[in-house]
C-alpha atoms as a PDB file:
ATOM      1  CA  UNK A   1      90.740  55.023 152.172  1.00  0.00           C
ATOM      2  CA  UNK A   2      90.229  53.137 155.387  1.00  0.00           C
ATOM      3  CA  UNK A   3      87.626  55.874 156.716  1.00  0.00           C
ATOM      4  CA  UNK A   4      85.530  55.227 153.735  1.00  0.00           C
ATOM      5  CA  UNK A   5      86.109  51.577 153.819  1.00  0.00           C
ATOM      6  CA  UNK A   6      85.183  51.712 157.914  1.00  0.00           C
ATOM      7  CA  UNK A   7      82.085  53.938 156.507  1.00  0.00           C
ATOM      8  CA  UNK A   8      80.999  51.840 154.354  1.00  0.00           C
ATOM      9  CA  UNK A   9      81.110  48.603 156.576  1.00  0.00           C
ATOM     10  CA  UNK A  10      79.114  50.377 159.626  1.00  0.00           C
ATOM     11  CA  UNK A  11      76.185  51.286 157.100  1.00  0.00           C
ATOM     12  CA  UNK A  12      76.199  47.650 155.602  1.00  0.00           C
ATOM     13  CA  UNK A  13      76.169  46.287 159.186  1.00  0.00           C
ATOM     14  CA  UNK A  14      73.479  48.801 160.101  1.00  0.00           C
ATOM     15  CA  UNK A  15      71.251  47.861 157.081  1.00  0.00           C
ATOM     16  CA  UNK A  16      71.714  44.108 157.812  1.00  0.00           C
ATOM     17  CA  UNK A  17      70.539  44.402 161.265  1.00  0.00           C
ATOM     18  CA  UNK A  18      67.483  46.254 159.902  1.00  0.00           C
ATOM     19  CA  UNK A  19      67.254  43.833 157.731  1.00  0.00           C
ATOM     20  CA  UNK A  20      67.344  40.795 160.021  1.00  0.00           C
ATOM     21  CA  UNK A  21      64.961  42.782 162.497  1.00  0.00           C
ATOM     22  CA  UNK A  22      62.332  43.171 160.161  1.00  0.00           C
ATOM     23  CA  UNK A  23      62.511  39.461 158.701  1.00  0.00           C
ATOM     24  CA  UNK A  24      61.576  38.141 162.451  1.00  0.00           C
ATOM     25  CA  UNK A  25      57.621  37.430 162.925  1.00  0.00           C
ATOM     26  CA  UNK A  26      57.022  37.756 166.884  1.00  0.00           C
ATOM     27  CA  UNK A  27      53.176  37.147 167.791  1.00  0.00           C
ATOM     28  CA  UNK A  28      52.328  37.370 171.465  1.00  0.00           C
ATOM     29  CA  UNK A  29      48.736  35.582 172.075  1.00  0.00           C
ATOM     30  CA  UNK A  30      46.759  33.937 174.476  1.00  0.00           C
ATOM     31  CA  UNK A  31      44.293  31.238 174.747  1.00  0.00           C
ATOM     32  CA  UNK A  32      41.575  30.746 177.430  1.00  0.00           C
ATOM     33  CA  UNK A  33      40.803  27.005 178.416  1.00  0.00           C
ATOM     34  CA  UNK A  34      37.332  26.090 179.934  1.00  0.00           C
ATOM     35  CA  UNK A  35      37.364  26.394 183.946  1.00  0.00           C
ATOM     36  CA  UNK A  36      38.335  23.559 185.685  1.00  0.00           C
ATOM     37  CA  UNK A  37      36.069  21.934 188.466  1.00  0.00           C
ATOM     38  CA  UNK A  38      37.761  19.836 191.402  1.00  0.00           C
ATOM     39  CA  UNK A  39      40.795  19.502 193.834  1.00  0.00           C
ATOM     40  CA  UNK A  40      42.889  18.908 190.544  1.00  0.00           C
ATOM     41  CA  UNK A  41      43.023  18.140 186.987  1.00  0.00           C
ATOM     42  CA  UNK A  42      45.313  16.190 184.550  1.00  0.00           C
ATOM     43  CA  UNK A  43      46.010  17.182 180.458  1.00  0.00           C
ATOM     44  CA  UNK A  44      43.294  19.615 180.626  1.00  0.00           C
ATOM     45  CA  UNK A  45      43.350  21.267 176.965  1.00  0.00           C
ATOM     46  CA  UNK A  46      43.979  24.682 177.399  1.00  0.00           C
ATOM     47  CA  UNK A  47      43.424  25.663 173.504  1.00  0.00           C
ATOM     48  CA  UNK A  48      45.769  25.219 170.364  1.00  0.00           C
ATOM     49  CA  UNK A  49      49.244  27.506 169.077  1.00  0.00           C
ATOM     50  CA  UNK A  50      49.619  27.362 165.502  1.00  0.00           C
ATOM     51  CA  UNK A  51      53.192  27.607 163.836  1.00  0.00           C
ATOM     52  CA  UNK A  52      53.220  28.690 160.133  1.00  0.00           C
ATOM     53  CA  UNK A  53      56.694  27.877 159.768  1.00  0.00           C
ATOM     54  CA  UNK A  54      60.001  27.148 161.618  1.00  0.00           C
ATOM     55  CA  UNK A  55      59.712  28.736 165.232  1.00  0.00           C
ATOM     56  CA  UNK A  56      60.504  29.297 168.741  1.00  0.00           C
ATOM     57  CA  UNK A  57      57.820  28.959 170.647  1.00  0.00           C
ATOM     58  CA  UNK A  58      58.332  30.430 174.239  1.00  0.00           C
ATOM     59  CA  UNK A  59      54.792  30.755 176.704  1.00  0.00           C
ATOM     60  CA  UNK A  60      53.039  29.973 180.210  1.00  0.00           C
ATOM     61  CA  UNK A  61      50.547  28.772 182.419  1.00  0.00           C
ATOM     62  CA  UNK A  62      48.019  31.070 184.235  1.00  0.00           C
ATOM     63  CA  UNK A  63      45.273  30.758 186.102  1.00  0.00           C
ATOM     64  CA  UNK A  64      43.056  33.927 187.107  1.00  0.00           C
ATOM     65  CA  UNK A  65      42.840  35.269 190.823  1.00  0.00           C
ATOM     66  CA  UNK A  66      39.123  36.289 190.723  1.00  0.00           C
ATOM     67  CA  UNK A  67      36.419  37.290 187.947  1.00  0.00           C
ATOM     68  CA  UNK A  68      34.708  40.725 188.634  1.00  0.00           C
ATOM     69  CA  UNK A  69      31.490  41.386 187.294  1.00  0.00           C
ATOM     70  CA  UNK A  70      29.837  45.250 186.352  1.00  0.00           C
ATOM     71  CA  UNK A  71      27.228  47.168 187.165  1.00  0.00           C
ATOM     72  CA  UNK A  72      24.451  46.291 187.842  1.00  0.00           C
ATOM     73  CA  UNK A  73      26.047  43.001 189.783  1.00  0.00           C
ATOM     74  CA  UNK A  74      29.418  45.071 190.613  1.00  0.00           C
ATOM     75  CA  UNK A  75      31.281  42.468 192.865  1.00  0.00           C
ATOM     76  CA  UNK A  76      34.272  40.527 192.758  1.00  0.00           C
ATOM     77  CA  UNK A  77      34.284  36.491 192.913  1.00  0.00           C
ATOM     78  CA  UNK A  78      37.473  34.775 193.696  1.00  0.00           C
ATOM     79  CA  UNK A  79      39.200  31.718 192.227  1.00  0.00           C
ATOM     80  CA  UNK A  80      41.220  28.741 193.984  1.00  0.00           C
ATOM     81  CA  UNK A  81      44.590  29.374 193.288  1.00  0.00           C
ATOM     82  CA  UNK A  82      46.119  27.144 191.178  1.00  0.00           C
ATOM     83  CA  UNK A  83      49.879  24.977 191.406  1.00  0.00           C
ATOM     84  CA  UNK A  84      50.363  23.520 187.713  1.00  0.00           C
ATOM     85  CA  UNK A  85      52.069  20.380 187.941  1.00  0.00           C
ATOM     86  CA  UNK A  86      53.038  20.166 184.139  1.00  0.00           C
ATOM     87  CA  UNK A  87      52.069  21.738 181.150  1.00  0.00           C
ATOM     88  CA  UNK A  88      52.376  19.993 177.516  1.00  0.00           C
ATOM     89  CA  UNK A  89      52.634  21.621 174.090  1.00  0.00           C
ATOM     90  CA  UNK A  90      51.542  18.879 171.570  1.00  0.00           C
ATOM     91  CA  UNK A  91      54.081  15.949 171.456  1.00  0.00           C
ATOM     92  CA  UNK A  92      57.198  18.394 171.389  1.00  0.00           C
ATOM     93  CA  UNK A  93      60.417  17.571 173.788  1.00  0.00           C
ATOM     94  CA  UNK A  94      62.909  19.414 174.938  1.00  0.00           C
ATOM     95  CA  UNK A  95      61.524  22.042 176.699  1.00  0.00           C
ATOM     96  CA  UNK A  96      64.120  24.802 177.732  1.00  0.00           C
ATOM     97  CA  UNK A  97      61.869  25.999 180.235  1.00  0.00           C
ATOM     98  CA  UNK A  98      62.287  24.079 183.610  1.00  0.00           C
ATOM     99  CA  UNK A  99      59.216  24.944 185.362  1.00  0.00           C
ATOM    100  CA  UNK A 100      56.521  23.771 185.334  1.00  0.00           C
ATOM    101  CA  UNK A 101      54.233  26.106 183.987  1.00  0.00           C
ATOM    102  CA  UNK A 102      56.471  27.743 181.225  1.00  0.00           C
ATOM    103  CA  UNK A 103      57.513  26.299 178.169  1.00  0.00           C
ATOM    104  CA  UNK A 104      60.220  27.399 175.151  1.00  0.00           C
ATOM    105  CA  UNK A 105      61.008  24.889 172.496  1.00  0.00           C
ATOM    106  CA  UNK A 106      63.154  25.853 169.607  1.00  0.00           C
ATOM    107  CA  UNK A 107      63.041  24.654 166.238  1.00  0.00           C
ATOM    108  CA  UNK A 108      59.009  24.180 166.081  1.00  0.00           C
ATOM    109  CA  UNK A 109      57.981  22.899 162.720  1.00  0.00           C
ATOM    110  CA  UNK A 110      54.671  24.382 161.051  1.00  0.00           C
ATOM    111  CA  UNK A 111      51.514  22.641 162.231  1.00  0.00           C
ATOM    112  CA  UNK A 112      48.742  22.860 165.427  1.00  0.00           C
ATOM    113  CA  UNK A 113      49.949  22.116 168.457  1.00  0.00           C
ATOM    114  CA  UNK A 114      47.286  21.370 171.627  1.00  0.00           C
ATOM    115  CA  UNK A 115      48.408  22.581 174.671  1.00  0.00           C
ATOM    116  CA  UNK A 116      47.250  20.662 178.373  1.00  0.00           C
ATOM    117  CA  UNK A 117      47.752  21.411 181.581  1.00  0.00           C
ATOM    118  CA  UNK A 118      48.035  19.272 184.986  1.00  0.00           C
ATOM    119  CA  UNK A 119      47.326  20.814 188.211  1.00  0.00           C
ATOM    120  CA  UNK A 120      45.966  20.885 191.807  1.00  0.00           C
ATOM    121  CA  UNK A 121      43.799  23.606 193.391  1.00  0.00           C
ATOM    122  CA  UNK A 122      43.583  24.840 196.821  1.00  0.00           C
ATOM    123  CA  UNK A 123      40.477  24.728 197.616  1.00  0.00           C
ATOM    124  CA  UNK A 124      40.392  28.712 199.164  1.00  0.00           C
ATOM    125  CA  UNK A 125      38.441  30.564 196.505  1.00  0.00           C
ATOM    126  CA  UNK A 126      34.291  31.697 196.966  1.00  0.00           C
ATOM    127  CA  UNK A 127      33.493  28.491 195.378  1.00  0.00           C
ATOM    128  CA  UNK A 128      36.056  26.009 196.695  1.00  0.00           C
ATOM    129  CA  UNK A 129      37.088  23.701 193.357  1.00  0.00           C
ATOM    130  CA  UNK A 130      36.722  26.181 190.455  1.00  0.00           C
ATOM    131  CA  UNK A 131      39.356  28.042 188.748  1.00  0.00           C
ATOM    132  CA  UNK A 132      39.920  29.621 185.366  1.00  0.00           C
ATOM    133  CA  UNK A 133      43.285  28.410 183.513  1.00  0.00           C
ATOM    134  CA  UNK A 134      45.260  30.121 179.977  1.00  0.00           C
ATOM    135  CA  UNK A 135      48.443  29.978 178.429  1.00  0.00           C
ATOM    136  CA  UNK A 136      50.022  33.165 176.953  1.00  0.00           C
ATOM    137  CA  UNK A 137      52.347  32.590 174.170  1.00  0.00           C
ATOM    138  CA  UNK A 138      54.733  33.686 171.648  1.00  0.00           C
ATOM    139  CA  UNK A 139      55.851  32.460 168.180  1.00  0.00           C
ATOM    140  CA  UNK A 140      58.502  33.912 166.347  1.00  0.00           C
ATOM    141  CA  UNK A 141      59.541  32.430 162.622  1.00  0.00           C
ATOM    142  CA  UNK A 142      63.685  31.186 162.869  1.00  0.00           C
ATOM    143  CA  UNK A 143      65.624  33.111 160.698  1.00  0.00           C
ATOM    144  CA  UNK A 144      66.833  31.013 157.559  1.00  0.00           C
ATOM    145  CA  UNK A 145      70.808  32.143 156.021  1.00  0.00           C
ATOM    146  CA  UNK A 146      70.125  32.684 152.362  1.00  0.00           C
ATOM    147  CA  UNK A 147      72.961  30.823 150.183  1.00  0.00           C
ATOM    148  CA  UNK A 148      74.991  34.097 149.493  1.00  0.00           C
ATOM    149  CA  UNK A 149      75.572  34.100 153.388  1.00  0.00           C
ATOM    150  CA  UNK A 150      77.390  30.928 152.968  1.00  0.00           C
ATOM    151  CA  UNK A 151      79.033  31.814 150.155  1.00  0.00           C
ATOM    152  CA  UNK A 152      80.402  34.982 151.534  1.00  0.00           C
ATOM    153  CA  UNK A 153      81.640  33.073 154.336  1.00  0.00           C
ATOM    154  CA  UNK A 154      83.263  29.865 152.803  1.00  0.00           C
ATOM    155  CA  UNK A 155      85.021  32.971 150.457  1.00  0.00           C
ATOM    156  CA  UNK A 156      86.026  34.527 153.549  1.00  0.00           C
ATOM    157  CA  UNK A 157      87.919  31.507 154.850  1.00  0.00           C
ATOM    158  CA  UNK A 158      89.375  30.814 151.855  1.00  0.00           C
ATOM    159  CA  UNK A 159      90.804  34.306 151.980  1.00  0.00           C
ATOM    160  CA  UNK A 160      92.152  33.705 155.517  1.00  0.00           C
ATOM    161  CA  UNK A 161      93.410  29.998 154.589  1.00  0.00           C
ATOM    162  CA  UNK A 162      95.097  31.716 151.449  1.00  0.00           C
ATOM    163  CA  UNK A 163      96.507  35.004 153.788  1.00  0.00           C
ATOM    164  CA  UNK A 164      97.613  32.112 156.565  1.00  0.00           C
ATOM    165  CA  UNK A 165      99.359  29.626 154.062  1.00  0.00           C
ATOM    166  CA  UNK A 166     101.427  32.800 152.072  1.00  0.00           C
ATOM    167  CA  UNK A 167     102.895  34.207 155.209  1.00  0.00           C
ATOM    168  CA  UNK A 168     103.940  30.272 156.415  1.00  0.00           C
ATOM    169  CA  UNK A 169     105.259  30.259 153.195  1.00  0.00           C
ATOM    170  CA  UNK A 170     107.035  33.673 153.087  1.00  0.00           C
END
């Protein structure tokens, strides 16, 4: 009886995890913002992440190296390298990310968030005072419990409370 009963609990876990797996929505995306022109910049808008419903929201800076062009140009132009000095995602706080050019918020409600950037070049590239800036990002929806969830487990303490208070008891 226990075999089965083991059995039957490994395929119910197994389903759940497939289950759980499949409910997540991860999209990994990124947006381009307009080149940047100067020894630095401040809240530059790098483009917009849109939530469709409660997320995490986990991303980062970037700025290119160098733009290479084809045939019939063929040739390779580099970019000032770039040191972000913070990077916002709409109004949201609490970043979990402590750097300055990553971000990760939890709990993201549905909306359009803009996201800026804050920087200083170095001044190195082929045309000192240009670079090219993104974000890549990644939303994925927060799983919700459905009520049976907390049903089974308020019934499963009560079980346990009932178990704990007959042995006292006995």
């Amino acid at each position: 009886m226990q075999t089965s009963l083991a059995k039957f609990a490994g395929k119910s876990l197994a389903v759940a995890a497939v289950l759980a797996a499949t409910s997540l929505n991860a999209s990994a995306l990124t947006i381009l913002g307009g080149p940047i022109v100067g020894s630095s910049f401040s809240d530059v808008t790098i483009g917009t992440i849109s939530v469709s419903s409660l997320s995490e929201v986990t991303g980062g800076l970037f700025a290119a190296t160098s733009v290479t062009f084809s045939a019939p140009f063929s040739f390779t132009f580099t970019l000032d390298q770039v040191t972000f000095t913070s990077g916002k995602v709409g109004a949201l706080v609490g970043d979990l990310d402590a750097s300055a050019a990553g971000f990760h918020f939890t709990n993201v409600a549905a909306g359009n968030y803009t996201v800026k950037a804050s920087g200083t070049l170095d001044g190195l590239g082929q045309a000192p005072g240009f670079a090219l800036v993104g974000a890549n990002y990644s939303v994925t929806a927060t799983p919700v419990p459905e009520p049976e969830t907390h049903a089974l487990m308020l019934a499963g303490l009560g079980i346990v409370g009932f178990v704990a208070s007959r042995r006292k008891a006995g």
